[in-house]
Protein backbone atom coordinates (compact mmCIF):
# COMPACT_ATOMS: atom_id res chain seq x y z
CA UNK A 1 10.81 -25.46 -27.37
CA UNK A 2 11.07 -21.87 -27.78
CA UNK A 3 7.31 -21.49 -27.47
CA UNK A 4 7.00 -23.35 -24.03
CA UNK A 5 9.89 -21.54 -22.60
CA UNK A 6 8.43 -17.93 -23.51
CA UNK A 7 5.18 -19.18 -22.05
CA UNK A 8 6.91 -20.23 -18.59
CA UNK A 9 8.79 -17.01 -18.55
CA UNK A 10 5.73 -14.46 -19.54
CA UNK A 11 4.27 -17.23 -16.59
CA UNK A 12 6.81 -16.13 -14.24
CA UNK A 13 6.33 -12.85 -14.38
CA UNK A 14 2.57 -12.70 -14.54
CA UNK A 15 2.91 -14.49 -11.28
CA UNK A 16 5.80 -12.55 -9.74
CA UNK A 17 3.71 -9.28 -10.98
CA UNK A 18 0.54 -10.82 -9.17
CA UNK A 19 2.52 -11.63 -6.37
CA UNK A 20 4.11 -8.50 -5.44
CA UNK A 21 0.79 -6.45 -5.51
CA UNK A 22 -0.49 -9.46 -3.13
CA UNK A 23 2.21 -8.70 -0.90
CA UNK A 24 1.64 -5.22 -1.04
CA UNK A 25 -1.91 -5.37 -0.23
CA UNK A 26 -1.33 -7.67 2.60
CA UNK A 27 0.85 -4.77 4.34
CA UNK A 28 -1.20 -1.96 3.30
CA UNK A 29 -3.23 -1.23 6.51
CA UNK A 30 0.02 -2.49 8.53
CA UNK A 31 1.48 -0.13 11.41
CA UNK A 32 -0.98 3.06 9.78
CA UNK A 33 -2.08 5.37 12.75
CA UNK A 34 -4.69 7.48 12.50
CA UNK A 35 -3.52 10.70 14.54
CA UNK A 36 -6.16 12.92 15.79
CA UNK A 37 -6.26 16.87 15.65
CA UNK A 38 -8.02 17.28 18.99
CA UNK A 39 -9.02 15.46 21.87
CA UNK A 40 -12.20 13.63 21.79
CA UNK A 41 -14.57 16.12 23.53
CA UNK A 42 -15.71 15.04 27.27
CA UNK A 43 -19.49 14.79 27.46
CA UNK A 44 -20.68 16.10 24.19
CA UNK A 45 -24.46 16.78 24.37
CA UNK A 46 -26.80 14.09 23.06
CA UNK A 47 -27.72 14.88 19.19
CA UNK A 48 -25.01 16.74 18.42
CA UNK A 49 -22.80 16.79 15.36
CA UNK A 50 -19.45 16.14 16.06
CA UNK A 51 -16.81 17.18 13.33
CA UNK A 52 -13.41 14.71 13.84
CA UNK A 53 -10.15 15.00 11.79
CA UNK A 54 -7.59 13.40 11.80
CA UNK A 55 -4.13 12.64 10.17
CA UNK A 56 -3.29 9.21 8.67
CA UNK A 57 0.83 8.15 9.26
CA UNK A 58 1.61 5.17 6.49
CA UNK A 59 4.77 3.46 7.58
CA UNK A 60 7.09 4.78 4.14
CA UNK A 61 5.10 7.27 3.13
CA UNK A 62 2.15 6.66 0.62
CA UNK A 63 -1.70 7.45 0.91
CA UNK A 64 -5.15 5.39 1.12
CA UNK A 65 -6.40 8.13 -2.01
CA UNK A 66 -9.31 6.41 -3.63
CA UNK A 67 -10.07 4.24 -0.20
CA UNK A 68 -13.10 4.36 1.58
CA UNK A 69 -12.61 5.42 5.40
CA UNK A 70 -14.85 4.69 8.08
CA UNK A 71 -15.13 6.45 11.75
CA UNK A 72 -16.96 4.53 13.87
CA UNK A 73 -18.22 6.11 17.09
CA UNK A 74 -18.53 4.48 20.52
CA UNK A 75 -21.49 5.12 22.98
CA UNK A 76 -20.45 5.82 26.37
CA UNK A 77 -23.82 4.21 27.40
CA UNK A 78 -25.92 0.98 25.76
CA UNK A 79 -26.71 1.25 22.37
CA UNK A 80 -24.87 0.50 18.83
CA UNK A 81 -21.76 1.96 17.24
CA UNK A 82 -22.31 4.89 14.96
CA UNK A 83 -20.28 4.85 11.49
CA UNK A 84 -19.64 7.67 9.14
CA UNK A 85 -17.67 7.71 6.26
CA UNK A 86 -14.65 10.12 5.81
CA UNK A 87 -13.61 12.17 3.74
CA UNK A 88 -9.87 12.96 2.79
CA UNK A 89 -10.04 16.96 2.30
CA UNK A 90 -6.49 17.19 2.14
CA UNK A 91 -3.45 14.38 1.22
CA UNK A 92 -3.41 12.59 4.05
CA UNK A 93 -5.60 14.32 6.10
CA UNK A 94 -9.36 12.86 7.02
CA UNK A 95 -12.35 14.39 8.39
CA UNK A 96 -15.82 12.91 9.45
CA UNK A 97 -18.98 14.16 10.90
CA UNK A 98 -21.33 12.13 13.22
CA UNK A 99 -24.24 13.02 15.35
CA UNK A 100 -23.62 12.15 19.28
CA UNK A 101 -25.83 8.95 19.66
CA UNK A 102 -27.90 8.71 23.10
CA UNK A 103 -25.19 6.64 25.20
CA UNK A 104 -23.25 9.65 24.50
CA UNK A 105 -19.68 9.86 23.21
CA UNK A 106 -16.80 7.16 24.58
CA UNK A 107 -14.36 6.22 22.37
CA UNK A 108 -13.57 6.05 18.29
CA UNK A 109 -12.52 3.90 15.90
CA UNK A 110 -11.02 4.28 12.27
CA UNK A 111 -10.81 1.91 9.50
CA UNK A 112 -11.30 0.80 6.29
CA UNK A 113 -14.51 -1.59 5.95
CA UNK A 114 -14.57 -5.08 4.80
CA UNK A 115 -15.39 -8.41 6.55
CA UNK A 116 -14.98 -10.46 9.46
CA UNK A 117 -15.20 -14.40 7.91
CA UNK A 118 -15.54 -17.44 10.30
CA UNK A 119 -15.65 -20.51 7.57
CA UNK A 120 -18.39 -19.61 4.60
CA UNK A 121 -20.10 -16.92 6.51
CA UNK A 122 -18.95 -13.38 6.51
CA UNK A 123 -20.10 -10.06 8.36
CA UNK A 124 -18.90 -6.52 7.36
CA UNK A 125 -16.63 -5.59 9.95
CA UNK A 126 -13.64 -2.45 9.94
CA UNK A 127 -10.06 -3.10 10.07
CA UNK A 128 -9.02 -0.52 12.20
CA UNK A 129 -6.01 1.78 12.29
CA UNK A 130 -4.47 2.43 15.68
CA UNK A 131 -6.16 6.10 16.54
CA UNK A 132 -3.97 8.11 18.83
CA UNK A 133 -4.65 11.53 21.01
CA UNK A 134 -2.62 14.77 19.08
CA UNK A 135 0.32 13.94 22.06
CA UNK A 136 0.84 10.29 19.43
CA UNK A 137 -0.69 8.86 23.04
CA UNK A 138 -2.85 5.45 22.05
CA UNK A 139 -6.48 6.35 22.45
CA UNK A 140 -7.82 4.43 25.73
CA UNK A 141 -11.30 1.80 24.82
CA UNK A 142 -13.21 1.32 27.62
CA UNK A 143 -13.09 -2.79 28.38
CA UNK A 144 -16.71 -2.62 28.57
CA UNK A 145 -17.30 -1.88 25.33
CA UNK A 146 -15.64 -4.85 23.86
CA UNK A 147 -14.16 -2.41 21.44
CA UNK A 148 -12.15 -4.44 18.87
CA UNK A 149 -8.08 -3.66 19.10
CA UNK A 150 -7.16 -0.57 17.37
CA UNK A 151 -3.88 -2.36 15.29
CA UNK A 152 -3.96 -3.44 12.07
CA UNK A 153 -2.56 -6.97 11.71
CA UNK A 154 -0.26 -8.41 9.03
CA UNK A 155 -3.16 -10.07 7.73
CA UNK A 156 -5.11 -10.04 4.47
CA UNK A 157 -7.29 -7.23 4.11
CA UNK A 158 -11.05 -8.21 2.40
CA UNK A 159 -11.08 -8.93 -1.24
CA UNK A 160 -7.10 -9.41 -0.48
CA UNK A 161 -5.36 -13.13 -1.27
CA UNK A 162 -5.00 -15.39 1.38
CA UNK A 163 -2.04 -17.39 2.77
CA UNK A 164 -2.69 -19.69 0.75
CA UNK A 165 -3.25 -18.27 -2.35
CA UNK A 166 0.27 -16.25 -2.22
CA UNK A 167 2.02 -19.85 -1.16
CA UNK A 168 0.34 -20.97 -4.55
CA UNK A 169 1.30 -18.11 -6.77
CA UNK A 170 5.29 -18.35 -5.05
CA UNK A 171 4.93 -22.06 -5.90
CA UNK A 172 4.19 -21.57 -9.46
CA UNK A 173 6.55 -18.85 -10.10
CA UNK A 174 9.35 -20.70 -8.62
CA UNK A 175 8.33 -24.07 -10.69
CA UNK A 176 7.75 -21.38 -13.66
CA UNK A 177 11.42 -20.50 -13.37
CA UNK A 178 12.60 -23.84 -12.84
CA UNK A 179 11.11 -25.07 -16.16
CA UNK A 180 11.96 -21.92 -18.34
CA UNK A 181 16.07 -22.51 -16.77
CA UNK A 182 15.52 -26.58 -17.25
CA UNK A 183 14.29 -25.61 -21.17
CA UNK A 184 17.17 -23.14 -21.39
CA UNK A 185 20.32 -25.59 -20.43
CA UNK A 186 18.17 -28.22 -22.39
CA UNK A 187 18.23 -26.54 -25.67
CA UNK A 188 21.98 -25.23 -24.81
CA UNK A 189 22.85 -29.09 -25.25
């Protein structure tokens, strides 16, 4: 008996352990702005590089050190996003350089990549921060652009456990504990 109830307690807290990081990685991205250092420059010239920094604000403190970045760039015109990875040259502090595409210059978005899944099939796709003007002002998208929101949701991130899969682990760490106490007044009598 003493076996079984060590196994449902290192059980428990295997799961609780597993859990908490889930957790944790589910709120990671929530409520971070990305604050810039400068306005967005009006009408930057065609082919031009473009130098954009910017401070990340984590709701209780903590960093994204080790995370990959992403600033994605916004034609004002037709034509595709640009991306360019960042760089953290400071803590908390983020800086990327991108050439001005030929629609020109409209609007920004930073994120951390991953992917957008609808059933089995899955795109890469950013989960963006909410970028803000140095004033803390939200940064306006043009509606034409279909530019997705820039909020981070309470949801998984990619690579992150699901709904389900946290319900699971909370399931079997509850009926871990349950056993382990059951085994415990058991053996008491």
């Amino acid at each position: 008996m003493n076996d079984v109830r060590r196994i449902a307690i290192v059980g428990a807290v295997l799961a609780l352990g597993y859990l908490a990081g889930a957790a944790g990685g589910v709120l990671a991205k929530a409520g971070i702005i990305a604050r810039l250092d400068a306005p967005l420059p009006t009408n930057p010239p065609v082919g031009k590089s473009l130098t954009i920094g910017w401070t990340l604000i984590i709701p209780g403190g903590g960093g994204l050190t080790g995370t990959a970045v992403v600033l994605r760039l916004y034609p004002a015109h037709a034509g595709a996003p640009v991306d360019a990875p960042a760089r953290e040259d400071r803590p908390g502090h983020w800086v990327a350089s991108v050439m001005v595409p030929a629609g020109g210059l409209a609007t920004v978005g930073i994120g951390i990549p991953g992917e957008s899944c609808i059933g089995s099939v899955c795109h890469p796709a950013l989960d963006f921060f909410t970028v803000t003007e140095p004033s803390g002002s939200p940064l306006p998208s043009p509606p034409a652009l279909h530019v997705p929101a820039t909020s981070t949701s309470l949801r998984p991130s990619n690579g992150g456990p699901d709904e389900a899969s946290v319900l699971l682990i909370a399931v079997f760490l509850i009926g871990s504990v349950l056993v382990a106490r059951a085994l415990a007044v058991r053996r008491r009598t």
